[in-house]
Protein backbone atom coordinates (compact mmCIF):
# COMPACT_ATOMS: atom_id res chain seq x y z
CA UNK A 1 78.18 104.98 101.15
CA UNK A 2 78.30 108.32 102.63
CA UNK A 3 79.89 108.96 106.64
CA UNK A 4 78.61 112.40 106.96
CA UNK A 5 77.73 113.08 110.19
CA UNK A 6 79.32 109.17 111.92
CA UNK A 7 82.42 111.11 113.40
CA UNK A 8 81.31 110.43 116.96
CA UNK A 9 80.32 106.73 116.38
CA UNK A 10 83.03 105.92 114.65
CA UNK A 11 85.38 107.13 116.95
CA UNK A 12 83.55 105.49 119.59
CA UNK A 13 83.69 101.95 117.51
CA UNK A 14 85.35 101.11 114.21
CA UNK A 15 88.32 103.78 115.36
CA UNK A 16 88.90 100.89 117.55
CA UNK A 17 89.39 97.83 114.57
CA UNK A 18 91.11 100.31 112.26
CA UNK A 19 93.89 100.89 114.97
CA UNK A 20 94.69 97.35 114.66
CA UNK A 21 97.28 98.02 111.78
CA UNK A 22 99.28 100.95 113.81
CA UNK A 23 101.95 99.55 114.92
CA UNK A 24 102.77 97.46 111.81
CA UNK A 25 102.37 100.49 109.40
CA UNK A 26 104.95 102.03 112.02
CA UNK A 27 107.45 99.31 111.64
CA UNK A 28 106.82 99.78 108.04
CA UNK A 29 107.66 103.03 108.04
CA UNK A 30 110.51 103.27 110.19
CA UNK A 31 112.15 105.37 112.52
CA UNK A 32 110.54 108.61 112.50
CA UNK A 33 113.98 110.62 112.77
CA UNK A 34 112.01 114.65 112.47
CA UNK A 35 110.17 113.34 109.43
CA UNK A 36 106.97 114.71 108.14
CA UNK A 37 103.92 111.97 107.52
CA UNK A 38 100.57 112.65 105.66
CA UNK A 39 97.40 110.59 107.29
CA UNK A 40 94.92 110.43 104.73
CA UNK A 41 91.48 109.61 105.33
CA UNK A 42 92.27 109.73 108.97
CA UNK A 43 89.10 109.86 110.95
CA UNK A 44 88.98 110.40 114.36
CA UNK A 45 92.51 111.06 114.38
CA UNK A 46 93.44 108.25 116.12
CA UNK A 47 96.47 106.27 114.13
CA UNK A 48 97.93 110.11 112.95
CA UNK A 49 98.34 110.62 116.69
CA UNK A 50 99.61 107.76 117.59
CA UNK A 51 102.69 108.45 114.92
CA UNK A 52 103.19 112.09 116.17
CA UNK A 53 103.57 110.08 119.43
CA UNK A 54 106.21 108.44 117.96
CA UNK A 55 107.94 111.50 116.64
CA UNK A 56 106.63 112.33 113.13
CA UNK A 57 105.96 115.66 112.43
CA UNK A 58 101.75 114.75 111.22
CA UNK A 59 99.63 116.06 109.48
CA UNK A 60 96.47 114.23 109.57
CA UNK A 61 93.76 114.82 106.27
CA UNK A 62 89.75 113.77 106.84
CA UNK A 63 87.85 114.98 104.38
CA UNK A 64 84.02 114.70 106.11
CA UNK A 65 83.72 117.20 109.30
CA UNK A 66 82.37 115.27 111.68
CA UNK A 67 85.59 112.92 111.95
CA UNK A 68 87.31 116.18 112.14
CA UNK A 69 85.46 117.74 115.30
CA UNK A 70 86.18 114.17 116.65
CA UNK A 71 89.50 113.81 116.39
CA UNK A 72 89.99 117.66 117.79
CA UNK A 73 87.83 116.97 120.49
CA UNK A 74 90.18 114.12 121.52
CA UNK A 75 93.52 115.38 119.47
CA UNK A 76 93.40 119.03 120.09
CA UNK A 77 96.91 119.63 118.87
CA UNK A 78 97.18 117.41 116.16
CA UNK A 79 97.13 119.57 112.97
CA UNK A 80 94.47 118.62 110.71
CA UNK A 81 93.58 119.41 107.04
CA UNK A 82 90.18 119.44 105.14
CA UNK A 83 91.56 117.45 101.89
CA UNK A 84 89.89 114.43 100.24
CA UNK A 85 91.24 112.45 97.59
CA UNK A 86 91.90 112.11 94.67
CA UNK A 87 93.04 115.85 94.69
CA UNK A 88 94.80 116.89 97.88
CA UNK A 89 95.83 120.45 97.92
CA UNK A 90 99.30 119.92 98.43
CA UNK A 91 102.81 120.07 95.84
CA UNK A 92 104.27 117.33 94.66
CA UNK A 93 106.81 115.25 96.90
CA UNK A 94 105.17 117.58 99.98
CA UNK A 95 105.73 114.35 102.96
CA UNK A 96 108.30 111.86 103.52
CA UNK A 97 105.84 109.22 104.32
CA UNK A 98 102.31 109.19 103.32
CA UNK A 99 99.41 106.83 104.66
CA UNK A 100 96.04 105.77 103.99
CA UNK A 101 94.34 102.98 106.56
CA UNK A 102 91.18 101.66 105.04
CA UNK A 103 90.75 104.63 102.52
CA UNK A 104 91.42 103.55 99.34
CA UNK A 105 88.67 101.06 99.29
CA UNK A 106 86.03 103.54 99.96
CA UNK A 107 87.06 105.58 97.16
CA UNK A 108 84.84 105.65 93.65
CA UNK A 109 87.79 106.02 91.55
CA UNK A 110 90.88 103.71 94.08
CA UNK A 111 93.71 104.37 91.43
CA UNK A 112 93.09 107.43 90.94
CA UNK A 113 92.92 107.89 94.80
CA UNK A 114 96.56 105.47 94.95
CA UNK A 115 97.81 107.88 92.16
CA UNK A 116 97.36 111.12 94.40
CA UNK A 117 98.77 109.51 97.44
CA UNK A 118 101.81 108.66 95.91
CA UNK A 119 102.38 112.06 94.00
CA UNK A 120 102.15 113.66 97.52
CA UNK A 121 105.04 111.07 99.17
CA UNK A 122 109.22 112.00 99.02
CA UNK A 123 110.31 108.76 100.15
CA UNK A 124 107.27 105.88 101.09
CA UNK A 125 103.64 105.09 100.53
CA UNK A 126 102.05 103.05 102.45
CA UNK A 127 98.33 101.75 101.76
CA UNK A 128 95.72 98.97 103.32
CA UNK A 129 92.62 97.46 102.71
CA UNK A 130 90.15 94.48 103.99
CA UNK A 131 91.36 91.39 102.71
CA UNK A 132 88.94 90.11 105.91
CA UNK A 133 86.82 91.70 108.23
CA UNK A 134 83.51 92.62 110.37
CA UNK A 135 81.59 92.59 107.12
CA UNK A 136 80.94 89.09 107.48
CA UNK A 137 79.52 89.07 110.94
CA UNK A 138 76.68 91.86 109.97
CA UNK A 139 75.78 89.03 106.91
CA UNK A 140 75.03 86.58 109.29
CA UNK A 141 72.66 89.28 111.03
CA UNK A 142 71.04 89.91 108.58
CA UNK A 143 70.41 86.52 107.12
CA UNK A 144 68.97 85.54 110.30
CA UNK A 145 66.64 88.61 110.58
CA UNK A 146 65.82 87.50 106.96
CA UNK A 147 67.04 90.95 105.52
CA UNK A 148 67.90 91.41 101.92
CA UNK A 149 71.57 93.11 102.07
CA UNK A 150 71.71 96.52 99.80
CA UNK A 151 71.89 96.07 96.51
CA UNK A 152 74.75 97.91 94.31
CA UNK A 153 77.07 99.65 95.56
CA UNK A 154 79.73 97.95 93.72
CA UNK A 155 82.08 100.36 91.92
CA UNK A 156 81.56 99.84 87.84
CA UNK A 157 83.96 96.91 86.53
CA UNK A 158 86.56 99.78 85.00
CA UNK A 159 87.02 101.06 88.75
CA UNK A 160 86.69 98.44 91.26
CA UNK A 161 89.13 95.59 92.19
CA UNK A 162 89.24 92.14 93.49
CA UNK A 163 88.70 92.87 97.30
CA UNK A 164 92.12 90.65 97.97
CA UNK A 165 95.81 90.91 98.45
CA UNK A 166 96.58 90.06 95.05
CA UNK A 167 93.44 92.18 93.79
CA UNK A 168 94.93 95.28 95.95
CA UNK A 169 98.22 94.67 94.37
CA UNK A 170 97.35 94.89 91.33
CA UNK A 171 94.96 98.15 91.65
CA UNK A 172 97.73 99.46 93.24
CA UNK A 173 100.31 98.72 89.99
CA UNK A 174 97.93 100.05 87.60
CA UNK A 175 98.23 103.17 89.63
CA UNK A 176 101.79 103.65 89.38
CA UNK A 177 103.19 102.14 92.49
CA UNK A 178 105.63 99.35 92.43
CA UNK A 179 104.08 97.82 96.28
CA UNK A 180 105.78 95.03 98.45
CA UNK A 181 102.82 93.62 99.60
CA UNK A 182 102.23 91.86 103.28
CA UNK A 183 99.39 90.40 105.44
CA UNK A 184 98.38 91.26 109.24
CA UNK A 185 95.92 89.24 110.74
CA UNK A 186 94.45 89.70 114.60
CA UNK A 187 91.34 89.08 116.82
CA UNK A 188 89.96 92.02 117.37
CA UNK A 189 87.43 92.37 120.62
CA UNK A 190 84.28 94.54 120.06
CA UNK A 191 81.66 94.61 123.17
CA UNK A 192 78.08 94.14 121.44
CA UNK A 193 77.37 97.82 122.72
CA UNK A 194 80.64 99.00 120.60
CA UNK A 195 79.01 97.54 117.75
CA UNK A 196 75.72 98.39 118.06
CA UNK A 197 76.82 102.16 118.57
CA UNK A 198 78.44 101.87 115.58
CA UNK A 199 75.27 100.51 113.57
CA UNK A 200 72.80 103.09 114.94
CA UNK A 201 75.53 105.59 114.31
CA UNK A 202 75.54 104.94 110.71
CA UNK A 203 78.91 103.72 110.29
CA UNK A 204 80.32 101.55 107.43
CA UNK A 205 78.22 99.26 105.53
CA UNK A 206 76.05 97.90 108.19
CA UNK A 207 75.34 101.22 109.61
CA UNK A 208 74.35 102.80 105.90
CA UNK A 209 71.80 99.37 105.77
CA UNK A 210 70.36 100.06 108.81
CA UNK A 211 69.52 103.46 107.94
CA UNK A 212 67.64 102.12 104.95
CA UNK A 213 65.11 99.85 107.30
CA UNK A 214 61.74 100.29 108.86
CA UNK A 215 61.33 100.45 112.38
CA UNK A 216 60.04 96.95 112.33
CA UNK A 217 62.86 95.63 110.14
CA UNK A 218 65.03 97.48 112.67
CA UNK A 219 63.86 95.58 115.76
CA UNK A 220 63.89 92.11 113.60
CA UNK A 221 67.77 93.61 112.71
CA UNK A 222 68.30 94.02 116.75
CA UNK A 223 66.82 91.07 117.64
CA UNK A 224 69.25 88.95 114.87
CA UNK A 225 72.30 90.94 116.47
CA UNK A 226 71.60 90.47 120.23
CA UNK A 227 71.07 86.41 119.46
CA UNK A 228 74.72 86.26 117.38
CA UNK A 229 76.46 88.63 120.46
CA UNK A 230 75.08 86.23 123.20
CA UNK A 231 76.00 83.05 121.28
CA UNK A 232 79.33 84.51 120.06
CA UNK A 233 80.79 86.26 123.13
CA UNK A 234 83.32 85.18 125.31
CA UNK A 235 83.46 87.48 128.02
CA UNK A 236 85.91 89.82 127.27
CA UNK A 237 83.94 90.50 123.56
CA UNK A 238 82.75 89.83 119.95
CA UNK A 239 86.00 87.54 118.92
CA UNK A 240 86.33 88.88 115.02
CA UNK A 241 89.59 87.77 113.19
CA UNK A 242 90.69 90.55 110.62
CA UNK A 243 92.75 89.98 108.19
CA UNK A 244 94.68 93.88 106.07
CA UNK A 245 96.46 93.49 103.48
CA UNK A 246 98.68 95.87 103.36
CA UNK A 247 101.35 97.54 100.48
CA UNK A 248 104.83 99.42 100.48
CA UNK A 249 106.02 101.74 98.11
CA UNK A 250 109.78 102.91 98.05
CA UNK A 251 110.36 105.59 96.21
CA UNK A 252 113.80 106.74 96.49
């Protein structure tokens, strides 16, 4: 699945969901006390700022350019670095605390990604991924348009891992970390036209699918959505519960 060129969208939409971990991660982490903090894979910038608000010295890494020229459209004086895992161009031990939201899962090789982001951490690493999320909503969209979702896109058996806690764990341990592992679970309020930017803008999984479709496929797709919004919303939004699973590493 490639983001080039979703920088805008996604800050504009799934920016939104991914925040939802923050201020656990931060709690994780604990008190920032001067300390430096590597964001890897961070997007629009939003979560790295959020810790420099909270006294970290950040440095926030996005690898595609588009999430860049978000986040320094909103972030102008975050610092930001061009790196993408797994080879980050910096020395061993270079951050007290390094982070990747969502990241790891996205990655062809994930251990090897978990590998680098540990080499690059002092003190902690901290990783999540989707133990359960908005995927499931776009499968009932396109079930009742009566698309067939993508085929592939799996990672091959030697790289991939069971999309769970447990499964994350245990990517995570044949990468070298020893992780305390814990759950966060929340509703999370989309409006339809936060989602829908985010389809039309390309992002994630439903966003690469609707690339792939015809224009007719594409109304039948819009058609689907706007029924499940109406009959799902509750005023405020798009109720979605997510559910990260998210790991610790200690290292000193």
């Amino acid at each position: 699945m490639s983001w080039a060129g979703t920088g805008e969208a996604y800050a504009a939409s799934y920016a939104q969901l991914c925040a939802g971990t923050g201020e656990r991660l931060r709690q994780l982490a604990g008190a920032a006390d001067g300390r430096s903090l590597l964001d890897v894979g961070s997007g629009d910038g939003s979560l790295a700022a959020a810790w420099a608000d909270a006294g970290w010295q950040v440095t926030a890494c996005e690898p595609e350019p588009s999430m860049r020229e978000a986040a320094r459209r909103q972030h102008p004086t975050l610092p930001l670095a061009a790196g993408a895992l797994p080879a980050l161009d910096f020395a061993d031990a270079s951050f007290h605390v390094v982070v990747a939201n969502f990241v790891l899962n996205h990655l062809p090789d994930p251990r090897a990604g978990a590998a680098e982001l540990r080499r690059v951490a002092r003190s902690t690493v901290i990783a999540t991924t989707w133990s359960g999320s908005p995927f499931a909503f776009w499968g009932e969209v396109m079930d009742r348009a009566a698309l067939a979702p993508a085929t592939g896109g799996r990672l091959p058996a030697d790289k991939d891992f069971e999309r769970t806690t447990a499964g994350f764990e245990s990517m995570l341990i044949d990468a070298g970390w020893s992780p305390a592992m814990t759950e966060l679970t929340w509703t999370w309020h989309p409006r339809p036209a936060v989602l829908w930017q985010s389809v039309v803008g390309g992002v994630a999984g439903a966003g690469a699918f609707y690339r792939t479709l015809s224009d007719a496929d594409r109304e039948r797709f819009r058609q689907a959505f706007d029924s499940i919004a109406a009959e799902r919303g509750d005023g405020e939004g798009i109720p979605m519960q997510q559910t990260a699973a998210i790991a610790v590493d200690h290292l000193d």
